[in-house]
Protein backbone atom coordinates (compact mmCIF):
# COMPACT_ATOMS: atom_id res chain seq x y z
CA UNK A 1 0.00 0.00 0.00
CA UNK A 2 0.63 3.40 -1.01
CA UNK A 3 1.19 5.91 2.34
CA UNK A 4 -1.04 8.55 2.65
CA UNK A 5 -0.37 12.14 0.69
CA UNK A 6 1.08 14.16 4.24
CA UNK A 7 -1.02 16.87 5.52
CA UNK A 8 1.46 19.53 4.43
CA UNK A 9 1.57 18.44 0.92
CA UNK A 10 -2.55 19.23 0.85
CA UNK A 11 -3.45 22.03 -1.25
CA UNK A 12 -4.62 24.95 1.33
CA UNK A 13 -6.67 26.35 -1.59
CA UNK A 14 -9.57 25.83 -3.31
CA UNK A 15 -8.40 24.03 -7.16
CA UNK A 16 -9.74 26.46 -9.75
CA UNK A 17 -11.87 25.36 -12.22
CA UNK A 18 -10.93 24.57 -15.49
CA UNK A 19 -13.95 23.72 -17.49
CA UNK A 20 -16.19 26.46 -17.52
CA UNK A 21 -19.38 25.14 -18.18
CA UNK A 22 -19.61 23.51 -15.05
CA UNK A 23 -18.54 26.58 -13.15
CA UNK A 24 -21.93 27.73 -15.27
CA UNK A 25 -23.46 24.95 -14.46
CA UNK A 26 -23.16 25.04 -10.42
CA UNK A 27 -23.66 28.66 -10.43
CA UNK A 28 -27.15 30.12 -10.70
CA UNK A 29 -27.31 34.27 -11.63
CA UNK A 30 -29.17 37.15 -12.93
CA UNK A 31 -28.43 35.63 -16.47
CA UNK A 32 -31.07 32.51 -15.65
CA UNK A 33 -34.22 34.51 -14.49
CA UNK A 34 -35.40 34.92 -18.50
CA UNK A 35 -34.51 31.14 -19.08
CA UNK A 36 -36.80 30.15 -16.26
CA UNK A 37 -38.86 32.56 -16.70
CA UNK A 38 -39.77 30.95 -19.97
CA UNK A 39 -40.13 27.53 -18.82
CA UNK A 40 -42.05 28.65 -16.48
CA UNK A 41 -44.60 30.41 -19.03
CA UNK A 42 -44.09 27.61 -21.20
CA UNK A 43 -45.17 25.14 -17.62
CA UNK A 44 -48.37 27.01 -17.22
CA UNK A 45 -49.19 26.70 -21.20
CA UNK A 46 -49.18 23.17 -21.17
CA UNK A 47 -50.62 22.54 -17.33
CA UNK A 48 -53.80 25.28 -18.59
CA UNK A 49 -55.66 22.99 -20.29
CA UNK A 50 -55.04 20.41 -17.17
CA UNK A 51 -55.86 22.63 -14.41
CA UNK A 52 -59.32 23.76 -16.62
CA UNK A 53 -60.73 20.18 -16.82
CA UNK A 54 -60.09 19.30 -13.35
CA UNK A 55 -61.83 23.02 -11.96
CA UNK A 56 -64.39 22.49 -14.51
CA UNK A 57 -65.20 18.77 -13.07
CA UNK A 58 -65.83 20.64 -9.60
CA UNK A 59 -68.11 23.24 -10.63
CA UNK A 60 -72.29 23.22 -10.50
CA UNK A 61 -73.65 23.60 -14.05
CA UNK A 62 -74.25 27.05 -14.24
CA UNK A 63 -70.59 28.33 -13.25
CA UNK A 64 -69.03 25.98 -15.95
CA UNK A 65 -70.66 28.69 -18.94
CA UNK A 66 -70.39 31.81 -16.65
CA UNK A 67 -68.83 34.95 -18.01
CA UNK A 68 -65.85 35.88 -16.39
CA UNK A 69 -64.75 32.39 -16.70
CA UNK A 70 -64.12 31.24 -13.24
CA UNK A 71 -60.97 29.69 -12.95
CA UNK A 72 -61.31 28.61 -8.86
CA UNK A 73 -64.77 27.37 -8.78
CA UNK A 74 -66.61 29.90 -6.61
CA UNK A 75 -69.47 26.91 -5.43
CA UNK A 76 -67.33 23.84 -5.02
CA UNK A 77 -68.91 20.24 -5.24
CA UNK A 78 -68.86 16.59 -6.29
CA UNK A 79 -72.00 16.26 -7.67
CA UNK A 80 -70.63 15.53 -11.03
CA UNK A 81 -68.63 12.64 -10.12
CA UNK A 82 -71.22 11.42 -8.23
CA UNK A 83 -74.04 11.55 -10.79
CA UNK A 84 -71.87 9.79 -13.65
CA UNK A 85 -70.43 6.74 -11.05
CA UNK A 86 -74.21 6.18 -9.12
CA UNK A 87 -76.45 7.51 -11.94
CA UNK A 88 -78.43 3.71 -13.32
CA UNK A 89 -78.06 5.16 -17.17
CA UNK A 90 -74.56 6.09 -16.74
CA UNK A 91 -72.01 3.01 -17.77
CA UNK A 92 -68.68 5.03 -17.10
CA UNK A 93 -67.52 2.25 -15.04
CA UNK A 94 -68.59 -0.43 -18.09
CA UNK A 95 -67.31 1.47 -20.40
CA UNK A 96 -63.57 2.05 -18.08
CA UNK A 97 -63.27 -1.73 -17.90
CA UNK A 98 -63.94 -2.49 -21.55
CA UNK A 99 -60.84 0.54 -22.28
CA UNK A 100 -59.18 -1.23 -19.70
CA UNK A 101 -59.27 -4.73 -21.14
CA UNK A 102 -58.64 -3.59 -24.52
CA UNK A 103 -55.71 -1.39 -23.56
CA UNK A 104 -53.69 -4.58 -21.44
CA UNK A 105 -54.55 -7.26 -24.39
CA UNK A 106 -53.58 -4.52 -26.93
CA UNK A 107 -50.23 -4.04 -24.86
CA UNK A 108 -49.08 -7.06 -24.21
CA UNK A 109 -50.09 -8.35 -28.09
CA UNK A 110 -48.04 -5.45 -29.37
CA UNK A 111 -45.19 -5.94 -27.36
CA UNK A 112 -44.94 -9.51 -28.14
CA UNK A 113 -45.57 -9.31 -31.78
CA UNK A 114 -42.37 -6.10 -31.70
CA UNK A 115 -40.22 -8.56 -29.32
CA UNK A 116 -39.77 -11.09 -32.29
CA UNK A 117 -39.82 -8.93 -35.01
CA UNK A 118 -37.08 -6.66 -33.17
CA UNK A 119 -34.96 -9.66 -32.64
CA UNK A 120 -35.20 -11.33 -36.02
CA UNK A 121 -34.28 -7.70 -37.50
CA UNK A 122 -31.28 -7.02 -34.40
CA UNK A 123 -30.16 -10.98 -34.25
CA UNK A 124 -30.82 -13.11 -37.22
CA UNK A 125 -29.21 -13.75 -40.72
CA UNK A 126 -31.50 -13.70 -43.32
CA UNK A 127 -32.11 -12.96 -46.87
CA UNK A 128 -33.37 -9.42 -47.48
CA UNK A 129 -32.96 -8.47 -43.67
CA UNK A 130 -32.15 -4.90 -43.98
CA UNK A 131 -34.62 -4.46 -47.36
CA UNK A 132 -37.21 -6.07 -44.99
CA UNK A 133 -36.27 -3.12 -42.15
CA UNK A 134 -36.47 -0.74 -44.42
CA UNK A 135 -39.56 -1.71 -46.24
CA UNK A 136 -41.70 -2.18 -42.16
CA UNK A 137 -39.99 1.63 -41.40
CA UNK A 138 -41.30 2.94 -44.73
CA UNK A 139 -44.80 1.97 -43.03
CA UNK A 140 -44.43 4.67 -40.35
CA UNK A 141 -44.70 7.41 -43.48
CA UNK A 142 -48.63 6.02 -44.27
CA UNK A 143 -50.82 8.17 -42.00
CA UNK A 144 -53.43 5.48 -40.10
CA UNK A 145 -56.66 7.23 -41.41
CA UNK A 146 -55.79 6.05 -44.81
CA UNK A 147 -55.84 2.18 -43.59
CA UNK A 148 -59.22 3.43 -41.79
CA UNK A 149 -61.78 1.90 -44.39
CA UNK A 150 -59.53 -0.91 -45.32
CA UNK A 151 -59.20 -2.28 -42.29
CA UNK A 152 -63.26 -1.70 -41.47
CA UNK A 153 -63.56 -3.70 -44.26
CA UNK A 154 -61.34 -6.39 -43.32
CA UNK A 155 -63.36 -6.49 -39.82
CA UNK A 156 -66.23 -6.85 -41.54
CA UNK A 157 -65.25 -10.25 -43.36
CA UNK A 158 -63.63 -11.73 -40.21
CA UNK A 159 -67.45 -10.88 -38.55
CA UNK A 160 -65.49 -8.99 -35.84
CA UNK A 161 -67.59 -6.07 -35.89
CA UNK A 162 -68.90 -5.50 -32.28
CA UNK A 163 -65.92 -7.59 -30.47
CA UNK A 164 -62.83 -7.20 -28.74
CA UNK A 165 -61.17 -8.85 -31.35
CA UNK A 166 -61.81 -5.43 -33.56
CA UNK A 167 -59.90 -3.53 -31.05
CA UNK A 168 -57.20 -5.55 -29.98
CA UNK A 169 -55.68 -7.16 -33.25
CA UNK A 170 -55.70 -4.23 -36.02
CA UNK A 171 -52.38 -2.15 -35.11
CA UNK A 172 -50.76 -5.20 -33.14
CA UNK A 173 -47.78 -5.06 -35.40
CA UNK A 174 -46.68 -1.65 -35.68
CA UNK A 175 -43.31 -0.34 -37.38
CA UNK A 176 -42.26 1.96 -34.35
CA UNK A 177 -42.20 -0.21 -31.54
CA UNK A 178 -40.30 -2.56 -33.69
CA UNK A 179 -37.63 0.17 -34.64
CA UNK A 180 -37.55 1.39 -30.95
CA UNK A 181 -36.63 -2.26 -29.61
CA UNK A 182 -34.10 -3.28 -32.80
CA UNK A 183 -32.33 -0.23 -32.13
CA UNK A 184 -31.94 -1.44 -28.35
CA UNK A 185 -30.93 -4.95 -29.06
CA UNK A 186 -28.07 -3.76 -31.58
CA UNK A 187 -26.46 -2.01 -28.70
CA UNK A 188 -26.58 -5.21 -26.66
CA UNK A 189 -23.06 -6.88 -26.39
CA UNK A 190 -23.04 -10.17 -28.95
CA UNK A 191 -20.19 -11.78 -26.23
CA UNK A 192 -23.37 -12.13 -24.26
CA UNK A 193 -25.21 -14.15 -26.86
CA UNK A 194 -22.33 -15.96 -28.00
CA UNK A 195 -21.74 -17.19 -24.35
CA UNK A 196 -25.54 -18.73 -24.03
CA UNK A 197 -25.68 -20.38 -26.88
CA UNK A 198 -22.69 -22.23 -26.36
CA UNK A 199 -24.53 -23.23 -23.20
CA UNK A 200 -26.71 -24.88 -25.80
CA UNK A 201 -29.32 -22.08 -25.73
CA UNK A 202 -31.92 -22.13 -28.92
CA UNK A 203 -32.66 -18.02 -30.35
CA UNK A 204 -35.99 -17.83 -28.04
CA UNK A 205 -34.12 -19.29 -24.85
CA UNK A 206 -31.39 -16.14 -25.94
CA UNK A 207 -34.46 -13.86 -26.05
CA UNK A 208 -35.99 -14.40 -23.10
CA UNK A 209 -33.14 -14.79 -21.00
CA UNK A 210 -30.50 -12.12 -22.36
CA UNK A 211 -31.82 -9.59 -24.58
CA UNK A 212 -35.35 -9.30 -22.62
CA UNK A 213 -33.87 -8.86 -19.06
CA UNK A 214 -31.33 -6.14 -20.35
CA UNK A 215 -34.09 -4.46 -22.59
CA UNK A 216 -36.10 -3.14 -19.29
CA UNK A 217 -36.51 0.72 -19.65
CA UNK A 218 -37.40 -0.39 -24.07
CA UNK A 219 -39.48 -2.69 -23.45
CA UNK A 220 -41.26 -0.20 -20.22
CA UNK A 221 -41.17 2.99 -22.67
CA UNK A 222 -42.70 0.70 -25.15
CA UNK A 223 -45.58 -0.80 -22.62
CA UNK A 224 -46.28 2.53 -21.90
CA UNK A 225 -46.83 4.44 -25.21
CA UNK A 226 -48.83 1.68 -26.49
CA UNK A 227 -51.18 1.50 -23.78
CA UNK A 228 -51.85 5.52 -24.06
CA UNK A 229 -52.31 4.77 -27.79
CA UNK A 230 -54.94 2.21 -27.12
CA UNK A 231 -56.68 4.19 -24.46
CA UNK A 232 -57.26 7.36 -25.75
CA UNK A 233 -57.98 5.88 -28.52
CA UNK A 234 -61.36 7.62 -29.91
CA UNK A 235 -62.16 6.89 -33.90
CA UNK A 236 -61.68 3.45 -34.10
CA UNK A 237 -63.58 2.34 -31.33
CA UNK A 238 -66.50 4.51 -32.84
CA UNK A 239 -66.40 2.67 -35.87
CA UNK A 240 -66.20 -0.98 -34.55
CA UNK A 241 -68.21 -1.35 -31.44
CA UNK A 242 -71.54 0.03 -30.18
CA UNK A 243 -73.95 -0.46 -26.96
CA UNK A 244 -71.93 -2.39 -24.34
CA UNK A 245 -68.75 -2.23 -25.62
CA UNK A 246 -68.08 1.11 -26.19
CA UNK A 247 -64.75 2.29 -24.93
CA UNK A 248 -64.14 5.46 -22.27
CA UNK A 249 -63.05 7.99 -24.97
CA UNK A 250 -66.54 7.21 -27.07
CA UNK A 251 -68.53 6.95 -23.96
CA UNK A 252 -67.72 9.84 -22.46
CA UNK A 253 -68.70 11.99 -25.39
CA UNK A 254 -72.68 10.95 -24.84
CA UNK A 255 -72.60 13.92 -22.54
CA UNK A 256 -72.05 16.25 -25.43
CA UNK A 257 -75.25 15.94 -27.92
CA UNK A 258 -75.70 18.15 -30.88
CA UNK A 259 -77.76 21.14 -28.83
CA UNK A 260 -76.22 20.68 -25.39
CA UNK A 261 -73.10 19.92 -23.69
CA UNK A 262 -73.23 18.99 -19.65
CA UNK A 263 -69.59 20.57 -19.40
CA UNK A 264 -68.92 19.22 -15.33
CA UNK A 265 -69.69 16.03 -16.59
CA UNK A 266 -67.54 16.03 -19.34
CA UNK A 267 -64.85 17.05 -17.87
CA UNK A 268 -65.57 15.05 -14.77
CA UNK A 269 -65.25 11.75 -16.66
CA UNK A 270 -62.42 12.75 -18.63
CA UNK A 271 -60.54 13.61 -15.49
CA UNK A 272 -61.39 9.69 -14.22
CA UNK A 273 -60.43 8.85 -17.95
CA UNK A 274 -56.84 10.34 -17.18
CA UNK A 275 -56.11 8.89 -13.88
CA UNK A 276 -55.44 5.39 -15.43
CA UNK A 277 -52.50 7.00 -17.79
CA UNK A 278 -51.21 8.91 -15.24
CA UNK A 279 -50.69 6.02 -13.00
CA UNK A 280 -49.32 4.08 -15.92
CA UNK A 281 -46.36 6.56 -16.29
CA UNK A 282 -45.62 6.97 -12.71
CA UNK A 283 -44.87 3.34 -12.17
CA UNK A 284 -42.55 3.02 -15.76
CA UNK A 285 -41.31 6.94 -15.18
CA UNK A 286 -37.50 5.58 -14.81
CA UNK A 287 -37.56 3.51 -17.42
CA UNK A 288 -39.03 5.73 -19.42
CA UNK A 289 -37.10 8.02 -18.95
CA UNK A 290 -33.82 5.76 -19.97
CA UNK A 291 -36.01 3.85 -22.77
CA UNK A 292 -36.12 7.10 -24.43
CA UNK A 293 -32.18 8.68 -23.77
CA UNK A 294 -30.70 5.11 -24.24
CA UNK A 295 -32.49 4.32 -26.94
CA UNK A 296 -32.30 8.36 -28.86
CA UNK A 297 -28.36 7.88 -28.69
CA UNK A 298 -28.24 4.86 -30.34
CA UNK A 299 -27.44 4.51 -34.07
């Protein structure tokens, strides 16, 4: 062992600091009040629209329409939750469970349809591979409401019209999730591979056992878009499936008719209708968070 630097070879002053943007960085002056300043304007932009439905959801009827808008609601109550979660003709919580259902089988079919697709295109030799990449990525250039009839039509022949099956299966295989998680498994080391299959491990025994436990905050980031994508949801759903097994999004917008809008309930089940997503992202926010740096800084 090394002794010990002696106490009078210690520098008695502080060392100065060479790289000046983390002098910048550690320092906080004048210079910073406009750059918060605008994220803080730019905060209260995006949290308006937030804030609105949740003090419109407390407000009787009459103060949602009054004129100054009220932005604290002068009468608090609850009636509006209560009315939509107790009122007999009122299937929010029907209508919840069937977005719920749909959004979880729609989840986990999409993330196991990308999973093997990602792999084949990271992992495997084959003929065409990298045409075959190409061609699935070119998909992400064809916006979805031109597939919209198509696809009704193909429901149609199946006789899925009016079933889950309509709103799980269309969209299962989708060209960004599988570019997300191939760009993840390239940066996985091979050595890693290499070493379980000379252990006598088969490509799905690699998958699930090498690439999938290193492919967390993907594979979470993934999860968490596509479940947002299936629950909010709205034109689809109103297309394919009617009475009992309409979906939150479509549900919700019974309260608005052609001549009238109830506004507190509106906004009261669309506040419910957000709770779900917002709970989804708070349990996946750290590997979100890496799904998307990791994954953004790879080639």
């Amino acid at each position: 062992m090394t002794d010990p630097l002696p106490a009078t070879r210690l520098p008695t002053t502080p060392l100065p600091v060479t790289d000046t943007r983390v002098g910048q960085s550690r320092r906080r002056g004048p210079r910073d009040l406009p750059r918060f300043a605008l994220l803080l304007l730019l905060a209260l932009l995006f949290l308006a629209p937030l804030y609105w439905m949740v003090s419109t959801s407390f407000k009787p009827e009459a103060d949602t329409i009054a004129v100054p808008v009220q932005w604290i609601p002068a009468h608090p109550t609850v009636d509006n939750y209560r009315e939509i979660l107790t009122s007999p003709d009122g299937n929010i919580l029907r209508w919840a469970w069937n977005s719920l259902f749909t959004s979880l089988a729609f989840t986990a079919a999409h993330l196991t349809v990308c999973v093997l697709a990602a792999y084949a295109f990271a992992r495997m030799s084959f003929p065409g591979r990298d045409a075959w990449f190409w061609f699935v990525l070119s998909s992400m250039m064809v916006p979805g409401i031109v597939t919209l009839i198509p696809t009704y039509i193909m429901m149609i022949q199946l006789n899925w019209i009016d079933t889950f099956h309509a709103l799980i299966w269309p969209g299962v295989a989708g060209a960004f999730g599988v570019f997300l998680l191939r760009q993840f498994f390239v940066g996985i080391p091979r050595e890693l591979e290499e070493a379980a299959r000379l252990d006598g491990a088969n490509h799905l025994q690699v998958l699930w056992f090498v690439i999938l436990p290193l492919s967390l905050p993907a594979l979470a980031t993934l999860a968490v878009f596509s479940f947002m994508a299936s629950w909010n949801n709205y034109v689809w759903p109103l297309f394919v499936v009617h009475g009992d097994l309409q979906t939150l999004p479509v549900g919700i917008n019974s309260f608005s008719s052609r001549y009238t809008t109830d506004y507190g309930k509106l906004m009261a089940g669309t506040a419910i209708a957000a709770v779900p997503v917002l709970v989804a992202y708070l349990l996946a926010q750290r590997y979100l968070e890496q799904g998307i740096a990791v994954t953004g800084l790879k080639e």
